[in-house]
Protein backbone atom coordinates (compact mmCIF):
# COMPACT_ATOMS: atom_id res chain seq x y z
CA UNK A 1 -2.75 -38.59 20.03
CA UNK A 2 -5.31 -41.17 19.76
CA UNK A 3 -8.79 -40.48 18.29
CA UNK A 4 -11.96 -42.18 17.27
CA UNK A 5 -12.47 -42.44 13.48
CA UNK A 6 -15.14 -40.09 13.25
CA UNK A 7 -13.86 -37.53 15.62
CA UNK A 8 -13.91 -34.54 14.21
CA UNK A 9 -11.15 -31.59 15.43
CA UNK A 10 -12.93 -28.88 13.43
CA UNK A 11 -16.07 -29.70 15.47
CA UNK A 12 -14.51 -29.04 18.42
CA UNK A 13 -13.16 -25.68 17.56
CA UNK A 14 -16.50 -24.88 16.56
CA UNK A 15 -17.88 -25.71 19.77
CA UNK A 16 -15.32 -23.99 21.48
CA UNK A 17 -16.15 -20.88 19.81
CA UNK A 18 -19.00 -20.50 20.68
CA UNK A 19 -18.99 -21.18 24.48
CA UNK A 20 -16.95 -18.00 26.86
CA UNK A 21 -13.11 -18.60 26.46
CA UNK A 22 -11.00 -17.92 29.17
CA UNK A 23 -8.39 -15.15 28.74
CA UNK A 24 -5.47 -16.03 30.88
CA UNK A 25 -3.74 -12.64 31.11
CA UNK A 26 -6.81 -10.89 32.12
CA UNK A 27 -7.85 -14.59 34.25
CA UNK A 28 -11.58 -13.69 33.12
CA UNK A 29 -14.05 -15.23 31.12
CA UNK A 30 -14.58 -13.28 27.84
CA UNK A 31 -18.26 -14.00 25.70
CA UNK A 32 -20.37 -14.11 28.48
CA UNK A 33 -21.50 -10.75 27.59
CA UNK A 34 -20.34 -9.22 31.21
CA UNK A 35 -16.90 -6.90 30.72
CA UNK A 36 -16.90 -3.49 29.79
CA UNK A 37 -15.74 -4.05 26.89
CA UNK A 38 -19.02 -6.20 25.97
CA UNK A 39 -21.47 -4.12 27.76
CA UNK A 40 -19.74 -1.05 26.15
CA UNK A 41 -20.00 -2.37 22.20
CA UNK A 42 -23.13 -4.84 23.10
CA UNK A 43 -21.56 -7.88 21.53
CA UNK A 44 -23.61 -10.50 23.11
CA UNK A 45 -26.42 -8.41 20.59
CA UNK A 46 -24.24 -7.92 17.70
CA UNK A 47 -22.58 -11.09 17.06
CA UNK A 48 -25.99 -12.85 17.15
CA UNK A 49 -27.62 -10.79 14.72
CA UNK A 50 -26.14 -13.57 12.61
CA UNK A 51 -27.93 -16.62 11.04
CA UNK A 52 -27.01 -19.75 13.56
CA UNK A 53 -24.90 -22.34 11.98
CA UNK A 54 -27.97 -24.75 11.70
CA UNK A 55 -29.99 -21.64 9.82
CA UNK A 56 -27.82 -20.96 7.18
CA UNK A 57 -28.27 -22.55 3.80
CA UNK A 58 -24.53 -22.47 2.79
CA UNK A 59 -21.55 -21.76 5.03
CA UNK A 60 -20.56 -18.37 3.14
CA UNK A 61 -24.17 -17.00 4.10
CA UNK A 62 -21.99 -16.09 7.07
CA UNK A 63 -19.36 -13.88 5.15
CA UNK A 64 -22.42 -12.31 3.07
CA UNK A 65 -23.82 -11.15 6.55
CA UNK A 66 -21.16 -9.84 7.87
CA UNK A 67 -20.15 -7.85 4.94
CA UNK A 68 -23.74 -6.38 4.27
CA UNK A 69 -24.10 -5.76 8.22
CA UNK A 70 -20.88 -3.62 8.41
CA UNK A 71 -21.27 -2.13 4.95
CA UNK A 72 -24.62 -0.44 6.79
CA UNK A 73 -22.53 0.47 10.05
CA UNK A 74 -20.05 2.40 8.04
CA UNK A 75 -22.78 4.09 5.42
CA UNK A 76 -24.47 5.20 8.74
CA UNK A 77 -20.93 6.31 9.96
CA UNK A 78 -20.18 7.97 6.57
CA UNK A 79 -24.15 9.66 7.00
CA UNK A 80 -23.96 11.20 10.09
CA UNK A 81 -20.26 12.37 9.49
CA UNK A 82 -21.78 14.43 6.31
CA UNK A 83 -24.16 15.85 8.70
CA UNK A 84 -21.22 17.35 10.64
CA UNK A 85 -19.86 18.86 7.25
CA UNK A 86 -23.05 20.58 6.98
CA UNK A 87 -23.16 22.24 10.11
CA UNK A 88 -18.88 22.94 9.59
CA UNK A 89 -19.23 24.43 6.45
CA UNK A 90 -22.51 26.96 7.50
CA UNK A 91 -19.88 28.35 10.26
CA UNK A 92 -16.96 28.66 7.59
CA UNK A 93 -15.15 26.20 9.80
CA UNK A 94 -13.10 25.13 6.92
CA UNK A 95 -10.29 23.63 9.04
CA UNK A 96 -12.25 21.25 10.67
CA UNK A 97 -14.46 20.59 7.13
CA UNK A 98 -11.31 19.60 5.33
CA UNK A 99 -10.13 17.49 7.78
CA UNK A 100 -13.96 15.54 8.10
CA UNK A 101 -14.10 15.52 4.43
CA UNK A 102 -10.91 12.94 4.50
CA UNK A 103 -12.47 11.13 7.19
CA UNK A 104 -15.56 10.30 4.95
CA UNK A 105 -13.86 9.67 1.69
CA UNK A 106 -11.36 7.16 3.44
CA UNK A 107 -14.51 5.89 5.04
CA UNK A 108 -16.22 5.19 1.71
CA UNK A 109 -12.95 4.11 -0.11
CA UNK A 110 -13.35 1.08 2.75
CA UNK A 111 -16.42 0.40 1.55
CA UNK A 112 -14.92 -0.85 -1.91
CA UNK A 113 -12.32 -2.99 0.13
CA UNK A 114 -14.58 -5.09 1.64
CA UNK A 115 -17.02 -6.17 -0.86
CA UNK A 116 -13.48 -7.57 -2.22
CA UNK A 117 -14.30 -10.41 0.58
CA UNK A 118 -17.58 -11.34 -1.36
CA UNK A 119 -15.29 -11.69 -4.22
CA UNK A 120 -13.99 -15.29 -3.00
CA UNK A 121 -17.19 -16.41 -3.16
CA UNK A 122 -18.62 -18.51 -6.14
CA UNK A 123 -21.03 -17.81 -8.81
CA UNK A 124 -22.84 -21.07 -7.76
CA UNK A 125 -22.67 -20.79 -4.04
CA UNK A 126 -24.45 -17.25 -3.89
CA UNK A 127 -27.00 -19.08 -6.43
CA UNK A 128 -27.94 -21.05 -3.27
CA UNK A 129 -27.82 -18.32 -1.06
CA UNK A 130 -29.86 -16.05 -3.85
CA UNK A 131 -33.15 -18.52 -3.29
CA UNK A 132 -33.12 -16.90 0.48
CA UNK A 133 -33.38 -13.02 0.15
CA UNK A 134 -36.57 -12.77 -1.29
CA UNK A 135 -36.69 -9.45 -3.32
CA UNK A 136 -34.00 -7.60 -1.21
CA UNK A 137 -31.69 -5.15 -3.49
CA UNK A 138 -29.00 -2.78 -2.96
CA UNK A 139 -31.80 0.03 -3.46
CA UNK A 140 -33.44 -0.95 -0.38
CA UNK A 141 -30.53 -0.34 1.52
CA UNK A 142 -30.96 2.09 4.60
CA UNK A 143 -27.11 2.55 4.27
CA UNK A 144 -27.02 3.87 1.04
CA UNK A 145 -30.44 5.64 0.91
CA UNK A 146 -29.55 8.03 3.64
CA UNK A 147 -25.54 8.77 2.31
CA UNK A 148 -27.42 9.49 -0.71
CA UNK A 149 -29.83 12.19 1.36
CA UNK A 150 -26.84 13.21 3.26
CA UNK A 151 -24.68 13.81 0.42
CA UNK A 152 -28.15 16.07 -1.37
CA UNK A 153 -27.40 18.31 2.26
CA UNK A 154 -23.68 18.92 2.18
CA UNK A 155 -23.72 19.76 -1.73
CA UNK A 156 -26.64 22.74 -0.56
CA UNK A 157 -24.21 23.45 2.41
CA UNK A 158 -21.28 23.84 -0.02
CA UNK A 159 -23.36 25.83 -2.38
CA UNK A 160 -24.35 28.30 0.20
CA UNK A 161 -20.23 28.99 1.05
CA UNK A 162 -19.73 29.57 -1.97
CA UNK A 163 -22.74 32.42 -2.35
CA UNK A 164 -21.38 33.40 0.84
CA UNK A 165 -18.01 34.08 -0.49
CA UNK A 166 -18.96 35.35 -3.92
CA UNK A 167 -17.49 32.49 -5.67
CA UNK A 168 -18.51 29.46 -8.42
CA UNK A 169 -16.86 26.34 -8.99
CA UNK A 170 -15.91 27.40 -12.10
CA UNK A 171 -14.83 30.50 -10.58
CA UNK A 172 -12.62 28.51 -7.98
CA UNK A 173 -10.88 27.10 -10.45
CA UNK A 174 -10.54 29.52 -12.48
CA UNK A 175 -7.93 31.70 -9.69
CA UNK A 176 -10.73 31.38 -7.30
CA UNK A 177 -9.52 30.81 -3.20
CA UNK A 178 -7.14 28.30 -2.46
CA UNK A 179 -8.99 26.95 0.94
CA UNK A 180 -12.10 26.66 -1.35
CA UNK A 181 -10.06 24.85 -4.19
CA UNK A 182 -9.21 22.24 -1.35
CA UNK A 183 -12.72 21.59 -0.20
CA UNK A 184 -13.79 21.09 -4.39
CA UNK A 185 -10.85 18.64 -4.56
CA UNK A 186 -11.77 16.61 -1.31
CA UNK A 187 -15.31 16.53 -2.04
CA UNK A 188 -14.24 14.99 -5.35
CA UNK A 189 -12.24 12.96 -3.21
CA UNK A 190 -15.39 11.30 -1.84
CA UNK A 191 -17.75 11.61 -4.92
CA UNK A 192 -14.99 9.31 -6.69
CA UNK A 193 -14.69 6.82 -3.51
CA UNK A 194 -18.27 6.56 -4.05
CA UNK A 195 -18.42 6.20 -7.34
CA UNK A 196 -15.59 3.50 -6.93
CA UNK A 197 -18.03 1.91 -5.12
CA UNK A 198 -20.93 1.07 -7.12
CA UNK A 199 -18.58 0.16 -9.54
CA UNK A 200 -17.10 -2.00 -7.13
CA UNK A 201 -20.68 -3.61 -6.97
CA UNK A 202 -21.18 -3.47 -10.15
CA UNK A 203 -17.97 -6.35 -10.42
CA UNK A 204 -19.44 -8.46 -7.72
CA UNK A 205 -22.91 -8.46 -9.35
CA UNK A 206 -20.99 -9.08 -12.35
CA UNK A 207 -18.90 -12.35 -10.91
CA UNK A 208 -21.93 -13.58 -9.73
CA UNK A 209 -25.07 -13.60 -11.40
CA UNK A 210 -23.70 -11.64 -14.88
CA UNK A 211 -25.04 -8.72 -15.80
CA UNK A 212 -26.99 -8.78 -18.92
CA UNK A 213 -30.46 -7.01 -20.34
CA UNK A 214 -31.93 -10.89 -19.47
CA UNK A 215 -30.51 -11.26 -16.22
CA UNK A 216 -33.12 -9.59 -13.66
CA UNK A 217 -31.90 -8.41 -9.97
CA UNK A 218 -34.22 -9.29 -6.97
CA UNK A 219 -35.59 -6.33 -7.75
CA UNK A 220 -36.84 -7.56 -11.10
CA UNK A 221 -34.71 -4.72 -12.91
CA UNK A 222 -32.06 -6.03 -15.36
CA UNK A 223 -28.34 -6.22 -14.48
CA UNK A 224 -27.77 -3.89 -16.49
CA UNK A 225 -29.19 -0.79 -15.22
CA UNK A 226 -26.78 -0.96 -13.09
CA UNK A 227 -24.09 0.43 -15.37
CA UNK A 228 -25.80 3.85 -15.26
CA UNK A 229 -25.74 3.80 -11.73
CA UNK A 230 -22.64 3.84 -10.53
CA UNK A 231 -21.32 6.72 -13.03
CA UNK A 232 -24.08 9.07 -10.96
CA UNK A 233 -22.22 11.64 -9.41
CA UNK A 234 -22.64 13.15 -5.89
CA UNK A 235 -21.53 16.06 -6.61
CA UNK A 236 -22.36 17.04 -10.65
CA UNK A 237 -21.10 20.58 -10.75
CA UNK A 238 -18.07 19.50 -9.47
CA UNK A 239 -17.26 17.16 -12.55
CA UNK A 240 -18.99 19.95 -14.63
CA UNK A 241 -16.07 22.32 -14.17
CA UNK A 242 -13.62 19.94 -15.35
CA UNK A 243 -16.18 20.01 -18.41
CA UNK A 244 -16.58 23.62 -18.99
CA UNK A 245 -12.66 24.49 -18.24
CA UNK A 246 -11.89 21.68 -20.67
CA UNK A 247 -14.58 23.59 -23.51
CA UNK A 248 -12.91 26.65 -23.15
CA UNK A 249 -9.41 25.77 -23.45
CA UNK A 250 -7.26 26.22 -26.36
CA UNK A 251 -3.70 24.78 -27.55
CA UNK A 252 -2.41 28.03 -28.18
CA UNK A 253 0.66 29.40 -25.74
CA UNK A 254 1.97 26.27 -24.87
CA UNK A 255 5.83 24.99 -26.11
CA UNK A 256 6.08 22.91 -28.98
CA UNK A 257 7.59 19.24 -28.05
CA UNK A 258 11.31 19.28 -28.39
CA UNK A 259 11.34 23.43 -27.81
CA UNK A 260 13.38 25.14 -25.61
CA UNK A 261 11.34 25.76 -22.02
CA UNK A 262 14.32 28.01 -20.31
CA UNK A 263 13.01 30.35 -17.11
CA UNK A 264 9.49 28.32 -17.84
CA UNK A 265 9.41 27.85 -13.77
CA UNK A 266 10.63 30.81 -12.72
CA UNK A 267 7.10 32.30 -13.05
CA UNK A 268 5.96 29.64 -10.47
CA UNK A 269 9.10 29.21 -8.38
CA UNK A 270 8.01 32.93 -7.08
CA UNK A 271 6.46 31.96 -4.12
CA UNK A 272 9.76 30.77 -3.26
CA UNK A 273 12.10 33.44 -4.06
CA UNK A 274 11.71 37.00 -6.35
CA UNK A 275 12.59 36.22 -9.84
CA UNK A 276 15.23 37.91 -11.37
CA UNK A 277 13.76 40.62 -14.11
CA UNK A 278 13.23 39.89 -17.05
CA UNK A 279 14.09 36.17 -17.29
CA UNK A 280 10.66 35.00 -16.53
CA UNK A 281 8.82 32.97 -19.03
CA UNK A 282 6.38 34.70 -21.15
CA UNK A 283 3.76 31.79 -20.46
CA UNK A 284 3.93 32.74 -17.08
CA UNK A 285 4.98 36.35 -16.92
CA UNK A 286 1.08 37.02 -15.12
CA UNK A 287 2.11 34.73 -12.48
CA UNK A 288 5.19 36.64 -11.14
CA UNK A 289 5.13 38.09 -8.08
CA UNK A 290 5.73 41.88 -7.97
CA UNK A 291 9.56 42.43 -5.86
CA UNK A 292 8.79 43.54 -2.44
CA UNK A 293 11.02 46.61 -1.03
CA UNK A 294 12.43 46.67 2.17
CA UNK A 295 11.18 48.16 5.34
């Protein structure tokens, strides 16, 4: 194949790209903004919200788009889901709460995975980019405002089950219901996801512009005010149990290393099967099941 010197087969396939490409299997012309499946997801609007090639002021301007554009769709996903959880949770629809609940926090927990892709960029490419954004910061975010707002709802929502069924957090977890044990441990689920989050931030601010009392944000706060940040929980009375349960426990009752632990399971292996008497461990003698008789 015989080319000029300066021809340039990148070019092309740029060009290419961004005219309509013909699928041959479906024989029509896809980017033209016309099938279903365009009209349906409005791509002709979305992939041009976009800085042109001749706008941007270095190519990974593109990537940092992208990434902050879907990190919004998915907060607004993650935001509107929580609103659900509200409404499941005020009509003790647990089932259908649980199963939400691991919708948002895998929802979130993708959140972390793609500012990863910022990661490949360097500290003195996004220096270039930086000049660009004026005084934009993470805090301005719509995204993140309204999960935060969100998140301020379904804590009230859980707090009001839980007057509703005569129960703490504490008390949960201290013997408390087993479906409301679940929901504490899946709302954890996405307080730590979220958490995981801003710390994943935290690294990317950190690879690029350092984070340091004299390194300012656009914002004109230091760097490091972000630390702070992303320990703020969602949920605090959640990570205050673990606290409180932690304060009141003692070493006393448990099996020295090296001791012997025989029938130490049976105790717990009663949901399975009745014990036999009297072989039970003592540490777990209150957790036997009494023998059932036979009808």
């Amino acid at each position: 194949m015989h080319t000029s010197p300066g021809y340039s087969f990148a070019e092309k396939l740029r060009q290419e790209l961004d005219t309509p490409l013909f699928n041959p299997l479906l024989k029509k012309w896809v980017g033209r903004g016309e099938l279903d499946y365009e009209v349906y997801l409005k791509t002709p609007q979305l992939l041009s919200l976009q800085s042109g090639e001749a706008e941007r002021v270095a190519h990974d301007e593109l990537m940092f788009q992208v990434v902050h554009q879907a990190q919004e769709l998915w907060l607004k996903l993650a935001s509107r889901e929580t609103v659900e959880l509200v409404a499941e949770l005020d009509r003790d629809a647990l089932w259908a709460a649980s199963a939400r609940l691991e919708r948002v926090a895998r929802i979130v927990r993708g959140l972390s995975t793609e500012l990863g892709v910022l990661e490949t960029m360097t500290p003195d490419t996004y220096q270039v980019i930086r000049r660009s954004l004026g005084n934009g910061s993470g805090q301005e975010s719509p995204g993140y405002n309204m999960f935060r707002k969100a998140a301020e709802g379904l804590a009230l929502a859980f707090e009001r089950l839980l007057a509703r069924r005569g129960q703490t957090v504490l008390g949960v977890y201290r013997g408390g219901p087993d479906d409301l044990k679940r929901l504490c441990e899946q709302l954890l689920d996405v307080d730590e996801a979220f958490q995981g989050w801003l710390h994943a931030h935290f690294q990317l601010v950190r690879r690029t512009i350092g984070v340091d009392r004299s390194v300012k944000a656009l914002d004109g706060l230091p760097t490091q005010v972000l630390a702070g940040r992303m320990t703020l929980p969602l949920f605090r009375n959640l990570w205050d149990a673990r606290v409180e349960l932690t304060a009141s426990w003692r070493r006393e009752g448990g099996h020295a290393p090296g001791a012997s632990r025989e029938g130490c399971m049976e105790g717990a292996m009663s949901a399975y099967a009745a014990p036999m008497v009297g072989s039970a461990c003592p540490m777990h003698a209150g957790l036997t099941s009494a023998p059932r008789g036979d009808s």
